[in-house]
N, C-alpha and C. Protein backbone atom coordinates (compact mmCIF):
# COMPACT_ATOMS: atom_id res chain seq x y z
N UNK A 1 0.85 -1.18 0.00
CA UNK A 1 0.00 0.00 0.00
C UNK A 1 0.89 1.24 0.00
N UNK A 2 0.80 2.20 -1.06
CA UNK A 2 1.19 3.21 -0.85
C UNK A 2 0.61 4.78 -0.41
N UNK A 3 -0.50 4.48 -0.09
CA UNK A 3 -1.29 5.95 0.87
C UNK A 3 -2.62 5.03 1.44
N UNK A 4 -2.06 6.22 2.62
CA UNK A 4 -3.48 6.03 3.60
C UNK A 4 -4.35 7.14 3.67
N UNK A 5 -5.33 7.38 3.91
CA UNK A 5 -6.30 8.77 4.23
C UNK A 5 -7.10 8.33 5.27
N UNK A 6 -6.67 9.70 6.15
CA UNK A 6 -7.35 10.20 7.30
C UNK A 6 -8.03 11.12 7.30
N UNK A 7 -9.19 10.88 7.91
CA UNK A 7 -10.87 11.98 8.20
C UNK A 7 -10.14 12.75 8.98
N UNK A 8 -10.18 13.67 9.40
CA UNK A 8 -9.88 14.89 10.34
C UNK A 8 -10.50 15.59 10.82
N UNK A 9 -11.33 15.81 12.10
CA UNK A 9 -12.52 16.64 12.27
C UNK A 9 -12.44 17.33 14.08
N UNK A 10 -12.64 18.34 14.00
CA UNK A 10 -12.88 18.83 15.50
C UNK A 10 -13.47 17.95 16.24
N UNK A 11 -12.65 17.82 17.52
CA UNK A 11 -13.31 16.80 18.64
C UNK A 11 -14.46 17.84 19.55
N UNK A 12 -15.39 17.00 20.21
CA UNK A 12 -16.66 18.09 21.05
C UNK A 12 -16.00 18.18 21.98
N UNK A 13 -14.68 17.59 22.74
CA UNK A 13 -14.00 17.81 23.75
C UNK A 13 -12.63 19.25 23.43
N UNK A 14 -12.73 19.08 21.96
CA UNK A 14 -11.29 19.95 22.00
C UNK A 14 -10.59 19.17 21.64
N UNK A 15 -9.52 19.83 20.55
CA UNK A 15 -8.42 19.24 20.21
C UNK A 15 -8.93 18.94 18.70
N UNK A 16 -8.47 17.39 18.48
CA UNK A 16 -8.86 16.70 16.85
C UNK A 16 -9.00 15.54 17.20
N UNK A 17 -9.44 14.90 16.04
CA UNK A 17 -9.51 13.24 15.95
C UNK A 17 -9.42 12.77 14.63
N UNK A 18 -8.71 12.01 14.20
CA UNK A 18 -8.65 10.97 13.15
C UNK A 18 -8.97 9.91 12.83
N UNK A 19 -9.45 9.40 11.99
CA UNK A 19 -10.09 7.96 11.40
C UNK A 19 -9.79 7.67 10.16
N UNK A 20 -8.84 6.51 9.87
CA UNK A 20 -8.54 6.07 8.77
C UNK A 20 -9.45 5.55 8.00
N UNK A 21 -9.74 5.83 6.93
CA UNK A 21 -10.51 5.41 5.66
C UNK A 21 -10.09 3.88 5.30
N UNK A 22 -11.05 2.76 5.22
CA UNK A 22 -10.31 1.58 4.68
C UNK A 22 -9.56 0.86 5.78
N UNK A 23 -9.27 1.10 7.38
CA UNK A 23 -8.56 0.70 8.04
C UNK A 23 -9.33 0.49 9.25
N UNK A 24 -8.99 -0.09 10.46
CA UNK A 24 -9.86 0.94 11.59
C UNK A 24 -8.46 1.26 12.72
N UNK A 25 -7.82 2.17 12.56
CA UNK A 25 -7.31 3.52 13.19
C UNK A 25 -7.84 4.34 13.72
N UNK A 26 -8.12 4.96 14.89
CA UNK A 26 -8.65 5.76 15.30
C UNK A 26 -7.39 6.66 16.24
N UNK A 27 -7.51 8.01 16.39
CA UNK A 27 -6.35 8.52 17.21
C UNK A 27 -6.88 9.77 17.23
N UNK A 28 -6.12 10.39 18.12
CA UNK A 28 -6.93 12.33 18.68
C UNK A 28 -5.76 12.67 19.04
N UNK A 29 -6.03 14.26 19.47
CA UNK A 29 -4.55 15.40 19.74
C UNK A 29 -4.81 16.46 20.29
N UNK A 30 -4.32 16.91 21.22
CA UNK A 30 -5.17 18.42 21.44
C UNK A 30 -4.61 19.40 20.43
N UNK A 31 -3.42 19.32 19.71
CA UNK A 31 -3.02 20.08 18.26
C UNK A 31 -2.79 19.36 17.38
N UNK A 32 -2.68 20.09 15.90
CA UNK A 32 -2.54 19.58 14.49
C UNK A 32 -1.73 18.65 15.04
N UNK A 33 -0.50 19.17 15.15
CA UNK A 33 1.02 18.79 15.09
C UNK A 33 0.56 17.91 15.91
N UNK A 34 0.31 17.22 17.53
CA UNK A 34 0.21 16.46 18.54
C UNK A 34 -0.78 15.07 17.33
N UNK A 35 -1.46 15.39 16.71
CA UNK A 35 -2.14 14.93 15.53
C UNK A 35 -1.44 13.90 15.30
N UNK A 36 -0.77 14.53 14.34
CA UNK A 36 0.32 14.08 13.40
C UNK A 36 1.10 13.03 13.83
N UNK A 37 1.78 13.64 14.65
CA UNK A 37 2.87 12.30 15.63
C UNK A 37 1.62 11.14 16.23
N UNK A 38 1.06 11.47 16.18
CA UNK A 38 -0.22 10.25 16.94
C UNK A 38 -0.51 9.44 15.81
N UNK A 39 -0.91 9.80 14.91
CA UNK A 39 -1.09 9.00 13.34
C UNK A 39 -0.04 8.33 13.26
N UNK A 40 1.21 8.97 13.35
CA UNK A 40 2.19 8.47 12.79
C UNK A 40 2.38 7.08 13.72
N UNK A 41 2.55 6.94 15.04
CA UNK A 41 2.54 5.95 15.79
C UNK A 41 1.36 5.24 15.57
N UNK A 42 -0.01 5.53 15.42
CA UNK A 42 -1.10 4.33 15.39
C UNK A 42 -0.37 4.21 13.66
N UNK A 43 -0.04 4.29 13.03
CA UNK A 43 0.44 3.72 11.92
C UNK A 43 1.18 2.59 12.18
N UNK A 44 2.18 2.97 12.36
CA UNK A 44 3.53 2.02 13.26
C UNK A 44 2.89 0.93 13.83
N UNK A 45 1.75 1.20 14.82
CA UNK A 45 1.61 0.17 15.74
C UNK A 45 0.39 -0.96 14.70
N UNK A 46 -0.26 -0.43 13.29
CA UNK A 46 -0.86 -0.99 12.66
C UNK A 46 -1.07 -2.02 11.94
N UNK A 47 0.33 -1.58 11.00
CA UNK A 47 1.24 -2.32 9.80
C UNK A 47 2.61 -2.60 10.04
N UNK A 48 2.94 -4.01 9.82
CA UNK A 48 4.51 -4.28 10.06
C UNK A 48 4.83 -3.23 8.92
N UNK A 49 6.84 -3.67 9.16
CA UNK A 49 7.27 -2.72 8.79
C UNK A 49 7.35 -2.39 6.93
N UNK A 50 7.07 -4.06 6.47
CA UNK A 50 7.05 -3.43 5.04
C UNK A 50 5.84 -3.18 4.60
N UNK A 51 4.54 -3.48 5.02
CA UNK A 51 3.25 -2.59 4.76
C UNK A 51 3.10 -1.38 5.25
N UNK A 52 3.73 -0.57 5.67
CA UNK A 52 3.40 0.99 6.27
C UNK A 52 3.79 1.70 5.12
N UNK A 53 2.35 2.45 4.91
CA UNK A 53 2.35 3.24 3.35
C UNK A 53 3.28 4.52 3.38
N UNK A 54 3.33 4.65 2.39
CA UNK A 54 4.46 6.13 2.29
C UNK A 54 4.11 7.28 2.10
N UNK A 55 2.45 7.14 2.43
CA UNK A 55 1.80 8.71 2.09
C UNK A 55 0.54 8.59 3.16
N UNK A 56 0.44 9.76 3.67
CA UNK A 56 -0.19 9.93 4.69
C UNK A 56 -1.22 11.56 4.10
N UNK A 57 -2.45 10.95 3.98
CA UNK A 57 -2.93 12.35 3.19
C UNK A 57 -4.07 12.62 4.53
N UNK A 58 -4.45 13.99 4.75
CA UNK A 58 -5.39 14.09 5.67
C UNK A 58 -6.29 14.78 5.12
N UNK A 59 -7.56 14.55 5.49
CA UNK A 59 -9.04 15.44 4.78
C UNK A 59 -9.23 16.35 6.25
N UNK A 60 -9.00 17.09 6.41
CA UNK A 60 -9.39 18.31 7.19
C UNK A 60 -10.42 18.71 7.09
N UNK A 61 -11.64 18.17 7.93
CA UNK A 61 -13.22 18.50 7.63
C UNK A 61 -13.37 19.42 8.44
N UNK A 62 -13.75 20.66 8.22
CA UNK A 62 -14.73 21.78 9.20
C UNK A 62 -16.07 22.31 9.38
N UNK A 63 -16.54 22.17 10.23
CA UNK A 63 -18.08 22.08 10.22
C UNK A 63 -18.52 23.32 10.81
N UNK A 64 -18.73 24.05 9.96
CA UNK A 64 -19.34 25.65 10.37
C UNK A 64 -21.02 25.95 10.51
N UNK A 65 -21.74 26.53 11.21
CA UNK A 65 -22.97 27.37 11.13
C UNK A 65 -23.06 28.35 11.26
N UNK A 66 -23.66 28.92 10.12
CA UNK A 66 -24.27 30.69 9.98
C UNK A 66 -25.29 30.73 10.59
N UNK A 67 -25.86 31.46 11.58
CA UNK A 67 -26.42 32.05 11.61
C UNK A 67 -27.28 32.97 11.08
N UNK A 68 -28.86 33.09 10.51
CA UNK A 68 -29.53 33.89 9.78
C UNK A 68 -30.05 34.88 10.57
């Protein structure tokens, strides 16, 4: 496998959370970056070492309301 994709979405607690598409990964952060290194280890801890893909793409979902 050469890419994985991760959902990315505001946690109701604060921070983020991730969910791999196609996998079941799940991981959170209270920052991007704290994110990131967290993926990167539930990766690690996922796939031995010659299945761990070489692309790590993230969908950054944001969920806004206007007000009328």
């Amino acid at each position: 496998m050469s890419e994985i994709i991760f959902i990315v979405e505001d946690s109701d607690e604060g921070g983020y959370t991730a969910k791999s598409l196609g996998h079941s990964i799940y991981t959170e952060g209270e920052t991007l970056d704290e994110l990131k290194e967290n993926i990167k280890d539930a990766i690690k801890c996922h796939f031995d070492v010659e299945e761990i893909p070489h692309i790590v793409r993230l969908h950054i979902v944001k969920d806004e309301v206007i007000a009328l």
